[in-house]
C-alpha atoms as a PDB file:
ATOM      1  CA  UNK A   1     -11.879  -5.943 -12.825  1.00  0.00           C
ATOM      2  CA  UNK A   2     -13.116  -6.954  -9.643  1.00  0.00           C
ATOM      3  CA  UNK A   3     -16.011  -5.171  -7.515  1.00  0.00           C
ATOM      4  CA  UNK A   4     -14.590  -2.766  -4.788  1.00  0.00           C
ATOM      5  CA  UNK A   5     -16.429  -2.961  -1.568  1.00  0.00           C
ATOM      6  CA  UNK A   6     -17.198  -0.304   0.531  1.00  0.00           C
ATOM      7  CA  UNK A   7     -15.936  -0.991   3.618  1.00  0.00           C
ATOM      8  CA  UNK A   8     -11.631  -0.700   3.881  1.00  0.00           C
ATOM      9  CA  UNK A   9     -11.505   0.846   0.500  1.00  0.00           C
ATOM     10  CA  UNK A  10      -8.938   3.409   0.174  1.00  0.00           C
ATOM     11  CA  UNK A  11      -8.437   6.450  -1.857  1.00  0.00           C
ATOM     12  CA  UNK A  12      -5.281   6.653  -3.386  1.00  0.00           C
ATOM     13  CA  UNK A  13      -2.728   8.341  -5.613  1.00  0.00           C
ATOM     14  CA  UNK A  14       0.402   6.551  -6.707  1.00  0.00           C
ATOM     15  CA  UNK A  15       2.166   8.634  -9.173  1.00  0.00           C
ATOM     16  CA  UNK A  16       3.108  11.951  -6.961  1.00  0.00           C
ATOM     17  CA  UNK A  17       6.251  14.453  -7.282  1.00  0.00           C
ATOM     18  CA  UNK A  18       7.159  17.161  -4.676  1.00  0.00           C
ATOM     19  CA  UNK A  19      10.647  19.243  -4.341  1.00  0.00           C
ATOM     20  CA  UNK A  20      12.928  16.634  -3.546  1.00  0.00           C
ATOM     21  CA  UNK A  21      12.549  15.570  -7.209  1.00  0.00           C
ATOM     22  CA  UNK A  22      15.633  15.887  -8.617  1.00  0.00           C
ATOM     23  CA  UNK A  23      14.797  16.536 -12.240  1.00  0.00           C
ATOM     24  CA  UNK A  24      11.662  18.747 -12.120  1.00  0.00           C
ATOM     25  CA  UNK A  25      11.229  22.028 -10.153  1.00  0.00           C
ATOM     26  CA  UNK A  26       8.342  21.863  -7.632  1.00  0.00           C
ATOM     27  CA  UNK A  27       7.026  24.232  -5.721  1.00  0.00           C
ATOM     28  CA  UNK A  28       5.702  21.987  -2.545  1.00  0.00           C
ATOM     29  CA  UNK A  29       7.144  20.010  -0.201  1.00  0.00           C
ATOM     30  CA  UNK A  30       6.370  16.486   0.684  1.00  0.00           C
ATOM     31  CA  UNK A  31       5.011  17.709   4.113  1.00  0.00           C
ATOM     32  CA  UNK A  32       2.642  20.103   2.092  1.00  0.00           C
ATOM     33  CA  UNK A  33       1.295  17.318   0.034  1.00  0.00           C
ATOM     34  CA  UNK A  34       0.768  15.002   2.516  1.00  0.00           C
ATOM     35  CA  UNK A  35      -1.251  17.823   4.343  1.00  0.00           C
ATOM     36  CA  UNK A  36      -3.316  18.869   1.267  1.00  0.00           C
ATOM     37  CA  UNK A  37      -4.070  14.643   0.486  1.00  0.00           C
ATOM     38  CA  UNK A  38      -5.021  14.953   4.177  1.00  0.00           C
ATOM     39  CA  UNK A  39      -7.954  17.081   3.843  1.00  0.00           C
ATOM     40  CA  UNK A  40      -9.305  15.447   0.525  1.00  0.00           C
ATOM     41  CA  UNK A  41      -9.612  12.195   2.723  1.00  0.00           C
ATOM     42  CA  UNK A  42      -6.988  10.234   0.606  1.00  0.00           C
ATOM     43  CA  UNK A  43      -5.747   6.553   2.485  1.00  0.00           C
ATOM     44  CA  UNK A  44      -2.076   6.522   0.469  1.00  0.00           C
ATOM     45  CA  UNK A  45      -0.035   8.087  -1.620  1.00  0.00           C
ATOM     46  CA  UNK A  46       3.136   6.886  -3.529  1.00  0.00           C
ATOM     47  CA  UNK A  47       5.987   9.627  -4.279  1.00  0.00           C
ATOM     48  CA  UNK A  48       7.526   9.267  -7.269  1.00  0.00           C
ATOM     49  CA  UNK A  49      10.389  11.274  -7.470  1.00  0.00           C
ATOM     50  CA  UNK A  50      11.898  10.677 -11.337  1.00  0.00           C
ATOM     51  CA  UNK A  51      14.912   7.782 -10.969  1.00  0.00           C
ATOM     52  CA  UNK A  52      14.969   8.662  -7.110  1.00  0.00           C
ATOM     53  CA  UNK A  53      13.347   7.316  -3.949  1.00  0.00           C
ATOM     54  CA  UNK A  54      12.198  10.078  -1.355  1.00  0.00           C
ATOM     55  CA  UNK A  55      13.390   8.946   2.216  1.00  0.00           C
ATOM     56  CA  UNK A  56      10.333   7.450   4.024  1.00  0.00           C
ATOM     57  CA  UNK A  57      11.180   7.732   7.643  1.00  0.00           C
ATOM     58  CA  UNK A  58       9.937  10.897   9.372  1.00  0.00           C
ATOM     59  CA  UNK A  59       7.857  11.555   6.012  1.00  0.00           C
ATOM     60  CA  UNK A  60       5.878   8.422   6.846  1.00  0.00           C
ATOM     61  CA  UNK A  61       5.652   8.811  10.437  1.00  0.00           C
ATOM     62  CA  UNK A  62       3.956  12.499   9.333  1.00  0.00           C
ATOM     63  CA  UNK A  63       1.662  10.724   6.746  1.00  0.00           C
ATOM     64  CA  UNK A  64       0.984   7.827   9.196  1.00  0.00           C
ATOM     65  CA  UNK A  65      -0.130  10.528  11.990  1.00  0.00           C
ATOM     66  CA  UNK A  66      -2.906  11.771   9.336  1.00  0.00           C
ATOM     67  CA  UNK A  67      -4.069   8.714   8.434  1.00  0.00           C
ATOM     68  CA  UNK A  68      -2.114   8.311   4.930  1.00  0.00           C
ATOM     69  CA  UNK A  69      -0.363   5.064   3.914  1.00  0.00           C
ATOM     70  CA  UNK A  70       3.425   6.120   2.523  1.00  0.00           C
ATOM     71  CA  UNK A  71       4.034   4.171  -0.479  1.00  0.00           C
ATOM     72  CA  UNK A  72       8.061   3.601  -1.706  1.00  0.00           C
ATOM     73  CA  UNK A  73       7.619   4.881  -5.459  1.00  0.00           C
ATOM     74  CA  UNK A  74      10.295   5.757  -8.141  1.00  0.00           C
ATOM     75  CA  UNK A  75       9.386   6.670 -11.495  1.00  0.00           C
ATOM     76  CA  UNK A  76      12.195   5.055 -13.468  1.00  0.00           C
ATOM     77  CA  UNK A  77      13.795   5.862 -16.736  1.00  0.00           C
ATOM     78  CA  UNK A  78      14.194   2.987 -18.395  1.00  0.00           C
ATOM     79  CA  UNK A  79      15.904   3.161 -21.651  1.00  0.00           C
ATOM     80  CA  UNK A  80      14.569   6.557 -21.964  1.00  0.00           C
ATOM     81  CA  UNK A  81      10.746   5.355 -20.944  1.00  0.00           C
ATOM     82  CA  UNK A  82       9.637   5.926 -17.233  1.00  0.00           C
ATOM     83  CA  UNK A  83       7.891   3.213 -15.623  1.00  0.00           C
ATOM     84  CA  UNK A  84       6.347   3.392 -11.709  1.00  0.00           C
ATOM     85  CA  UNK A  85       8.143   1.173  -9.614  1.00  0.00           C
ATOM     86  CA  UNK A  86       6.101   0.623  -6.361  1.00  0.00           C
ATOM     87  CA  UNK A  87       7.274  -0.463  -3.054  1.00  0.00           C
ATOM     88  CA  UNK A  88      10.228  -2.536  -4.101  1.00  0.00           C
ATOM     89  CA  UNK A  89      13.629  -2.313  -2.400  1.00  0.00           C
ATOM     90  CA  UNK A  90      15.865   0.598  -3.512  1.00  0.00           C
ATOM     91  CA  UNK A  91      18.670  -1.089  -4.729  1.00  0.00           C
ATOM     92  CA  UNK A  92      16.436  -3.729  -6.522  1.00  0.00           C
ATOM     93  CA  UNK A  93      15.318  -0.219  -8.807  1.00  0.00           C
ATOM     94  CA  UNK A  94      18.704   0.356  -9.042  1.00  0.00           C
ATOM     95  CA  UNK A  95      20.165  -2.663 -10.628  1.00  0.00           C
ATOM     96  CA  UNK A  96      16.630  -2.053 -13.443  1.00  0.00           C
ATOM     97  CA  UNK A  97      18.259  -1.679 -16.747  1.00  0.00           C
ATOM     98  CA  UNK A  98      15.980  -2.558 -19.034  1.00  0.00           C
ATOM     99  CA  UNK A  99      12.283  -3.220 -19.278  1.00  0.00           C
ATOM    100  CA  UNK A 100      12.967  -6.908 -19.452  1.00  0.00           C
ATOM    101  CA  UNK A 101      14.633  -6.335 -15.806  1.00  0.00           C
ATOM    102  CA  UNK A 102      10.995  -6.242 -14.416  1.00  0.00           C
ATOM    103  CA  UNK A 103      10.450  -9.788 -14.613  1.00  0.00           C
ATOM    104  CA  UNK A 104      13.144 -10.349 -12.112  1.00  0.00           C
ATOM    105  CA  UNK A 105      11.771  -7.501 -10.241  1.00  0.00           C
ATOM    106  CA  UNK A 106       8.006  -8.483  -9.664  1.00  0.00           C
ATOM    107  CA  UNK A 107       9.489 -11.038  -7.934  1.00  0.00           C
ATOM    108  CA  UNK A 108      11.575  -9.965  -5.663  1.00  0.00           C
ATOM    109  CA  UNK A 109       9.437  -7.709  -3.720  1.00  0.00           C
ATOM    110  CA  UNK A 110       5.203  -7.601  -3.199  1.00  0.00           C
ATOM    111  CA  UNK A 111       4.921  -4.215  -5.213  1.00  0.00           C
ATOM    112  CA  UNK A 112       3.458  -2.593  -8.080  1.00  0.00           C
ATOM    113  CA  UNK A 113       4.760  -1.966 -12.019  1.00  0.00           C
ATOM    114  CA  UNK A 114       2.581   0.467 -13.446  1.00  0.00           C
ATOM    115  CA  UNK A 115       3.063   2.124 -17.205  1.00  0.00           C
ATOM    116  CA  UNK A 116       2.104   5.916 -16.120  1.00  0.00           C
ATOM    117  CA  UNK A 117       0.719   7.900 -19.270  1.00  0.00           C
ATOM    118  CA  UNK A 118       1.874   5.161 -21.680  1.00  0.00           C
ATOM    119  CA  UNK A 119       0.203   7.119 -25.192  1.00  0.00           C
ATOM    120  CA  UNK A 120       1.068  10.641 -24.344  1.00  0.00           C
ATOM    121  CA  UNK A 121       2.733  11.821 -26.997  1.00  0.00           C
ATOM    122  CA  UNK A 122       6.181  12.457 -25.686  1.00  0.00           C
ATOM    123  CA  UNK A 123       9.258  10.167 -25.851  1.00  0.00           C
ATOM    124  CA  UNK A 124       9.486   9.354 -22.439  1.00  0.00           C
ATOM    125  CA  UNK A 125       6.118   7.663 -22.664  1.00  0.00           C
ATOM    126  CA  UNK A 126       6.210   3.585 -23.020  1.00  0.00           C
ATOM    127  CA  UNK A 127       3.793   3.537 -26.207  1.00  0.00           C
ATOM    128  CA  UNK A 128       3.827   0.427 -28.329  1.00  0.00           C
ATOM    129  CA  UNK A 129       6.550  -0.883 -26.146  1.00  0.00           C
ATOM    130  CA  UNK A 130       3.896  -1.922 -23.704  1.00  0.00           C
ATOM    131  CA  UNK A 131       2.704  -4.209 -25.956  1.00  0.00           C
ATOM    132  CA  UNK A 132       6.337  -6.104 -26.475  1.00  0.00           C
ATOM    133  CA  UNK A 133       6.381  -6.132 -22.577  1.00  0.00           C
ATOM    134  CA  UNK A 134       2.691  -6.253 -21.409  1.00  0.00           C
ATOM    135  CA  UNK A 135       3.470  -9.621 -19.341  1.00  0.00           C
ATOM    136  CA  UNK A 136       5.754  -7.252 -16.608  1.00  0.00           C
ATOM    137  CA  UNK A 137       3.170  -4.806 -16.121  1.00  0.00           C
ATOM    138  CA  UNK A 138       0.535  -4.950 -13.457  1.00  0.00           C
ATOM    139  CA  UNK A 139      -1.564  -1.830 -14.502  1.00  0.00           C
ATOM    140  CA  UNK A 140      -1.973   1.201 -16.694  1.00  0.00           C
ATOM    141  CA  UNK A 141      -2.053   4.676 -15.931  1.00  0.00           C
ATOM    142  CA  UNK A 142      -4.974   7.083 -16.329  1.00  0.00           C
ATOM    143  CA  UNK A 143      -3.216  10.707 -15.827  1.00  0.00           C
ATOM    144  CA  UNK A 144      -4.956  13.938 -14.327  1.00  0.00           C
ATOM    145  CA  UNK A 145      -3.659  15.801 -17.713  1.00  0.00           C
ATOM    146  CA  UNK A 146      -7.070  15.003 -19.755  1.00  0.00           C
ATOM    147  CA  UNK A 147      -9.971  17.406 -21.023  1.00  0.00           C
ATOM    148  CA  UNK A 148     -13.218  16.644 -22.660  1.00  0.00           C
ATOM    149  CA  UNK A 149     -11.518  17.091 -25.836  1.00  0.00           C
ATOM    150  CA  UNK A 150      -8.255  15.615 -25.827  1.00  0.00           C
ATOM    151  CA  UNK A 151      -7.642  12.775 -24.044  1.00  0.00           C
ATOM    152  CA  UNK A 152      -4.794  10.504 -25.000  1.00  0.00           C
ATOM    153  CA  UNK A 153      -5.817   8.160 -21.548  1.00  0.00           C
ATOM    154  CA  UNK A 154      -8.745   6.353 -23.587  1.00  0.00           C
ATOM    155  CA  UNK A 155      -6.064   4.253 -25.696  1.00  0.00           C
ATOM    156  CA  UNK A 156      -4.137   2.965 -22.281  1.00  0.00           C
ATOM    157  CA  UNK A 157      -7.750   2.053 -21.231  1.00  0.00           C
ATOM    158  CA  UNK A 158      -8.734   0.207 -24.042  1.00  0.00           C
ATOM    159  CA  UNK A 159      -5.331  -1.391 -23.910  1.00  0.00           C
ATOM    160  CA  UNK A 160      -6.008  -2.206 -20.212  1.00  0.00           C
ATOM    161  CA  UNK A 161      -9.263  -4.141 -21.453  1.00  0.00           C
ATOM    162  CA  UNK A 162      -7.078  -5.568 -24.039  1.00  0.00           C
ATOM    163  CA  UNK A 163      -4.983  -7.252 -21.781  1.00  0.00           C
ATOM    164  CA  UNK A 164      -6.746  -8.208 -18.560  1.00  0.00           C
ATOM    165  CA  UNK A 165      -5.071  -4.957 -17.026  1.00  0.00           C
ATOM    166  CA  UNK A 166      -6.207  -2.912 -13.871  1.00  0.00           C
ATOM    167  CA  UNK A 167      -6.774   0.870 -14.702  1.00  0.00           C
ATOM    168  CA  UNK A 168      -5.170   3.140 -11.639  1.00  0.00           C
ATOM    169  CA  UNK A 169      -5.802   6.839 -11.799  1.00  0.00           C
ATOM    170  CA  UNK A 170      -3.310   8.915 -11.022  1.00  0.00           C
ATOM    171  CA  UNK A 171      -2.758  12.988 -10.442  1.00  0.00           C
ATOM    172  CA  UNK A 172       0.761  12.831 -12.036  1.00  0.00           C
ATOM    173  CA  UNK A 173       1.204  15.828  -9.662  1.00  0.00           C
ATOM    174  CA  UNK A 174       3.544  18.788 -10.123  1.00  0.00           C
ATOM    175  CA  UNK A 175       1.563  21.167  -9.233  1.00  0.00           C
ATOM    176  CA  UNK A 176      -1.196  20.840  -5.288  1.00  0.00           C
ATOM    177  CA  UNK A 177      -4.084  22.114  -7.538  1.00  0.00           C
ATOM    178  CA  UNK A 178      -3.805  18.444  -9.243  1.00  0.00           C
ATOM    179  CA  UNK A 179      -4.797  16.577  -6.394  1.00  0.00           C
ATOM    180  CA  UNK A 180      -8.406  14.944  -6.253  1.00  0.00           C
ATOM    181  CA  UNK A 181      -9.486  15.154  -9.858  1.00  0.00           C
ATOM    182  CA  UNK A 182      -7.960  11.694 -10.960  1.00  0.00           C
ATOM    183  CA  UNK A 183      -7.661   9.351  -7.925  1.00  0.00           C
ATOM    184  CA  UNK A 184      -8.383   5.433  -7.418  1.00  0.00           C
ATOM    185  CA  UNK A 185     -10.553   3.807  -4.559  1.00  0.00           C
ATOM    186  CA  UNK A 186      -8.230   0.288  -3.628  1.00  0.00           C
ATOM    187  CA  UNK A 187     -10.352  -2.507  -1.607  1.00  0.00           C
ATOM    188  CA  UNK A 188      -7.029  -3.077   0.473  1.00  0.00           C
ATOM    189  CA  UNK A 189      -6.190  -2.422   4.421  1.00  0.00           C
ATOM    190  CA  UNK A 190      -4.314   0.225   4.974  1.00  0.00           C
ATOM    191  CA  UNK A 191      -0.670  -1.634   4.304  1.00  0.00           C
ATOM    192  CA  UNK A 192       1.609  -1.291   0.975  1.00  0.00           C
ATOM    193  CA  UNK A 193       2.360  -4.656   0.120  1.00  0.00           C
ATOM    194  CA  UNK A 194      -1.874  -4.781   0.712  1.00  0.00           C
ATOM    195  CA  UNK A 195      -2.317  -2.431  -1.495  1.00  0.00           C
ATOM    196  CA  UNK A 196      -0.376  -3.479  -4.407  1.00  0.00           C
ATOM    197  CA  UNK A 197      -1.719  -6.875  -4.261  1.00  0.00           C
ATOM    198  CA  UNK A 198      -5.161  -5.553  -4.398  1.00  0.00           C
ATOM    199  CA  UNK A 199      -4.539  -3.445  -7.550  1.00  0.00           C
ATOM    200  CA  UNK A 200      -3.208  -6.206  -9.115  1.00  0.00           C
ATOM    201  CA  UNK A 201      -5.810  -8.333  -8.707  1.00  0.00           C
ATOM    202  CA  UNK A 202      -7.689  -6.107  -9.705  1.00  0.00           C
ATOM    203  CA  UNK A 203      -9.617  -4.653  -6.738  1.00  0.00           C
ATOM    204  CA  UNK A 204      -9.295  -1.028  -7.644  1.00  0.00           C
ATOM    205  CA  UNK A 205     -12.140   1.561  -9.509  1.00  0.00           C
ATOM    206  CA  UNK A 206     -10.824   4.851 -11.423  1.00  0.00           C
ATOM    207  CA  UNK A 207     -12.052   7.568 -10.510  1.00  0.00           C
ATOM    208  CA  UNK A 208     -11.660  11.405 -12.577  1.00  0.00           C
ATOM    209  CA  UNK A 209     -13.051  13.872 -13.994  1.00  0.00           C
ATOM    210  CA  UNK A 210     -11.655  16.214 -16.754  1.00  0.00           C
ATOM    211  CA  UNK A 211      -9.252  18.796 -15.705  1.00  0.00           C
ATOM    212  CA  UNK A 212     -10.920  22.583 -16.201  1.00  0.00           C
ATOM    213  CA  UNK A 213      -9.289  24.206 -19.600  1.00  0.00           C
ATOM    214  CA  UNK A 214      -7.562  27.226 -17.045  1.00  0.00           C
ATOM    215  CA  UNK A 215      -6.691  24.931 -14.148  1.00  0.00           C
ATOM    216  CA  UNK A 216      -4.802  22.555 -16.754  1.00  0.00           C
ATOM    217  CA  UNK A 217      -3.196  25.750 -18.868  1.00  0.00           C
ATOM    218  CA  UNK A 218      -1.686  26.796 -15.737  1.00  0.00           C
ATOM    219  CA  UNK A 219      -0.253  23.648 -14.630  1.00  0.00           C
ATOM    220  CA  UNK A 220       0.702  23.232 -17.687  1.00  0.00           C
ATOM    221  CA  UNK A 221       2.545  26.791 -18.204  1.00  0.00           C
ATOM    222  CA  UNK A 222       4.072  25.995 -14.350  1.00  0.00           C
ATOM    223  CA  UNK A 223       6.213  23.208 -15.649  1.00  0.00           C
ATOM    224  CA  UNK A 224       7.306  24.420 -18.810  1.00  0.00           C
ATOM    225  CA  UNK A 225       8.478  28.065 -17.523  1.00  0.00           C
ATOM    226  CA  UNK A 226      10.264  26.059 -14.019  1.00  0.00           C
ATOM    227  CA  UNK A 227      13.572  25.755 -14.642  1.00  0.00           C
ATOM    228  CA  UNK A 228      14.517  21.768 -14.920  1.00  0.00           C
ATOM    229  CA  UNK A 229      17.780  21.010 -12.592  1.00  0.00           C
ATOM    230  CA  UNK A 230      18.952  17.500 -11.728  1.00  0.00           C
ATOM    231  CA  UNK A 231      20.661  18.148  -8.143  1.00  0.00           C
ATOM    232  CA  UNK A 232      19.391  16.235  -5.994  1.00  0.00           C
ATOM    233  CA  UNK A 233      16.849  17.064  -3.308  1.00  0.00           C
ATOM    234  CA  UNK A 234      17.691  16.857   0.928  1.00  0.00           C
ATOM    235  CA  UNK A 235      15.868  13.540   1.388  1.00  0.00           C
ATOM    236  CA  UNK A 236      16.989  10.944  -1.742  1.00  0.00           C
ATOM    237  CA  UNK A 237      18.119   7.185  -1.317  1.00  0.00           C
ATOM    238  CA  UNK A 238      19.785   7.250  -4.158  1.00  0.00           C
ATOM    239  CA  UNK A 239      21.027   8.958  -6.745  1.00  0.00           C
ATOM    240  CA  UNK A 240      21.778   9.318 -10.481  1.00  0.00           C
ATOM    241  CA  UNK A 241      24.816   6.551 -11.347  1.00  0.00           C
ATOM    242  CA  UNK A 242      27.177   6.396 -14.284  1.00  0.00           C
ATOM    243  CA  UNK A 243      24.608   3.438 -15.385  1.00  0.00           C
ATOM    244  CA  UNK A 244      21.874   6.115 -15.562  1.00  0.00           C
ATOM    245  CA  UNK A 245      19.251   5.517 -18.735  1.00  0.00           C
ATOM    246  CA  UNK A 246      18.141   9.364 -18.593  1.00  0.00           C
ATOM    247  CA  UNK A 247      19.715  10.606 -21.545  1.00  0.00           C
ATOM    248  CA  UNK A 248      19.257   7.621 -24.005  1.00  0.00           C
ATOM    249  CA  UNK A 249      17.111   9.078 -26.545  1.00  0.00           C
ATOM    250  CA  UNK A 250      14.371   6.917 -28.724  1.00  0.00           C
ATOM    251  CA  UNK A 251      12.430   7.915 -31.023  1.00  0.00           C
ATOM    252  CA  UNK A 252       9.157  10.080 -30.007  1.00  0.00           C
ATOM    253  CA  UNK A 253       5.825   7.399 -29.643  1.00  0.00           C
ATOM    254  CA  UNK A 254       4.326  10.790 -31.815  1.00  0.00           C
ATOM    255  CA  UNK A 255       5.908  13.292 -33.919  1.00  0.00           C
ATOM    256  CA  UNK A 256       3.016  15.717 -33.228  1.00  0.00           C
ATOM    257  CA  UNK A 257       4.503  18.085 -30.524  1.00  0.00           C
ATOM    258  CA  UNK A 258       5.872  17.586 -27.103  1.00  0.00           C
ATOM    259  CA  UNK A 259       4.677  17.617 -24.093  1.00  0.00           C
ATOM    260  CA  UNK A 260       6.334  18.426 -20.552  1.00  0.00           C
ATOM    261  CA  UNK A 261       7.923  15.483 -19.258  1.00  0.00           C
ATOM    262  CA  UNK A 262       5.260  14.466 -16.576  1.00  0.00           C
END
């Protein structure tokens, strides 16, 4: 990876859900968020609502009148793997059916394919499929949800060495408490397509720290007792569509437990 200066570097989060997700239940709004990433002094976020793209417009004139670059973000389902899909067109996402898709994606569009929490062990989670695909990914995923003692981010980092990959850290956020512990700096103006071009060039530096034992037990507790729904929230570009990949099932990356979907 490239050094990161420190002048224009940015600290960012691109792998963010609030209540217009349409598949989890979350407590804050996107307005809330914004105003919480405000205060920590983060440059731009990316929402990531699962297979559904918040509506930028007054949400990014808000973030853009506190200083924070709006990213477009989806995370995608994918044959029953989510992938981060970042600041490509809307319908582009849409027409994604299949990981090979991505190829034609990268190149329609200056934005970002990132595998988020690729060796959790839950089914959603991209696992040794990352490998089969690595050539349509631009980076890897290092997720808030660590501890001292279990942390399943170390394999997508050595995997990241592996394969000339750039590391992004990301909250994975369902929950405001989240926000701060697992961030990346990005030597980028403050711009999207900027942005994404610097990460995948490399010119990005993790930065995180272990979640506390109670802090991540809560979080943890908040999205397995919420409720799931899939209606869809006030401000969505698009929906779920007959050609929905949601409800394929695959086989679990680990047969030792499940996590929440994150």
């Amino acid at each position: 990876m490239l050094p990161v200066e420190n002048s224009g570097v940015l600290k960012v989060d691109l792998h963010l859900h609030t209540s217009d997700d349409p598949l989890d239940r979350i407590a804050h709004s996107g307005t809330a968020l914004v105003d919480r990433a405000a205060g920590l002094g983060f440059g731009a976020l990316a929402i990531t609502l699962h297979d559904a793209q918040v509506e930028q417009g007054r949400l990014a004139a808000y973030a853009r009148e506190r200083g924070i670059v709006l990213i477009p973000g989806v995370e995608r389902t994918i044959r029953g793997r989510h992938v981060l899909l970042l600041n490509f067109p809307a319908p582009a996402v849409e027409r994604v059916r299949s990981l090979d898709d991505l190829a034609r994606l990268r190149a329609s569009a200056c934005g970002l394919v990132v595998a988020p929490h690729p060796f959790f062990p839950d089914r959603s989670c991209l696992g040794r499929a990352l490998d089969t695909h690595a050539r349509v990914f631009d980076a890897v995923e290092w997720s808030y949800f660590w501890t001292r003692g279990l942390n399943f981010n170390a394999c997508a980092a050595r995997w990241a060495r592996a394969h000339d990959k750039a590391v992004v850290g990301n909250s994975d956020l369902h929950d405001l408490r989240q926000l701060g512990r697992t961030h990346s700096l990005v030597d980028a103006p403050a711009d999207a397509a900027a942005i994404c071009h610097a990460v995948r060039e490399g010119r990005v530096q993790l930065r995180t720290e272990p979640a506390p034992v109670p802090e991540l037990a809560a979080v943890l507790a908040g999205m397995l007792l919420r409720p799931r729904h899939r209606t869809p929230g006030s401000d969505l570009d698009f929906r779920y569509s007959a050609g929905s990949t949601e409800n394929q099932d695959l086989t679990p990356v680990s047969s030792r437990g499940v996590v929440p979907t994150l």
